[in-house]
Protein backbone atom coordinates (compact mmCIF):
# COMPACT_ATOMS: atom_id res chain seq x y z
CA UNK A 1 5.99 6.95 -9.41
CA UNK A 2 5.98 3.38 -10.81
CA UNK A 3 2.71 1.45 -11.97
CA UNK A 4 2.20 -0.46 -8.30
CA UNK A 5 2.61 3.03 -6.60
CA UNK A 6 0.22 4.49 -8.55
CA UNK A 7 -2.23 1.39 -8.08
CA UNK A 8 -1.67 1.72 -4.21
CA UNK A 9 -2.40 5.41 -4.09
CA UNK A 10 -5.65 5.29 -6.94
CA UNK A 11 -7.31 2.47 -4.47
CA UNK A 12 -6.52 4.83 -1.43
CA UNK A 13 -8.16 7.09 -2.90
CA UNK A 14 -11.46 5.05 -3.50
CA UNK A 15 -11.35 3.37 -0.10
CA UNK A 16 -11.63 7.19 1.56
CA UNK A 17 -7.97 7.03 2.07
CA UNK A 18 -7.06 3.50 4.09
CA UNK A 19 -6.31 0.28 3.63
CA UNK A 20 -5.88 -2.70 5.64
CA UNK A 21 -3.00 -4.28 4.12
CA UNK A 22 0.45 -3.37 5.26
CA UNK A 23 3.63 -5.58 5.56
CA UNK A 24 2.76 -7.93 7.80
CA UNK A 25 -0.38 -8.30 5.76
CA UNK A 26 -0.41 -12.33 3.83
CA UNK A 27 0.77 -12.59 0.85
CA UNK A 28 -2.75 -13.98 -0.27
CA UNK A 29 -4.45 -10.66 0.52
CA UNK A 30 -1.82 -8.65 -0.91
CA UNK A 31 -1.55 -10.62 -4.84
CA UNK A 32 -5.40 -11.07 -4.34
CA UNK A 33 -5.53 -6.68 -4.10
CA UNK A 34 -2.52 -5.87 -6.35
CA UNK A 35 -1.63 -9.12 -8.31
CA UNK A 36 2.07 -8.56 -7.25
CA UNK A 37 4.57 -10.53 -4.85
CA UNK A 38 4.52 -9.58 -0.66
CA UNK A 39 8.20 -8.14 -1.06
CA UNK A 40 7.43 -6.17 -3.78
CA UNK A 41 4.18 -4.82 -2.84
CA UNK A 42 6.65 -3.94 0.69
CA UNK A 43 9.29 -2.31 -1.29
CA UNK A 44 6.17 -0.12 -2.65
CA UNK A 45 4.62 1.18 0.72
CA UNK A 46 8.34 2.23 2.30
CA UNK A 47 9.11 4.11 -1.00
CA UNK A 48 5.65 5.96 -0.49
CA UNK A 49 6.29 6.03 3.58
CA UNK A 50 9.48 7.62 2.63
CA UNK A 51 8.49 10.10 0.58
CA UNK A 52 5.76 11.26 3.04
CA UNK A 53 2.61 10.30 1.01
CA UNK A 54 1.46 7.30 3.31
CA UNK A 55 1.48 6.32 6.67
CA UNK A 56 2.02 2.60 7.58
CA UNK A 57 -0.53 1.79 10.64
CA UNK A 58 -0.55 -1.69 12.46
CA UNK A 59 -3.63 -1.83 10.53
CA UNK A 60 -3.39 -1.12 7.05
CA UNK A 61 -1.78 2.41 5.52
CA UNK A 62 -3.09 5.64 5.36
CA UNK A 63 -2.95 8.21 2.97
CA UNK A 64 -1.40 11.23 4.71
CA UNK A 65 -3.40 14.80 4.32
């Protein structure tokens, strides 16, 4: 797992396992959470969808049990 994938999954983990950012979330929130661009932050979540450790909700993502 690279840096941003473990920053994503650590704050998860603190938040009791969501939060509301996901891709369609602004750019704004997104730096403002993980000081990192929209598309990479995107690249991120659908390499943690894909390997099964997140689910993306219209809401945020979820850390899956």
């Amino acid at each position: 797992m690279d840096d941003l994938s473990e920053k994503v999954m650590d704050l998860l983990a603190k938040k009791g396992g969501f939060l509301p950012l996901n891709d369609k979330s602004s750019p704004e929130a997104i730096f403002s959470a993980f000081r990192t661009s929209k598309g990479t932050f995107k690249k991120t979540i659908g390499g943690l969808y894909k390997q099964g450790k997140i689910t993306i909700e219209k809401d945020g993502i979820r850390i899956v049990d």
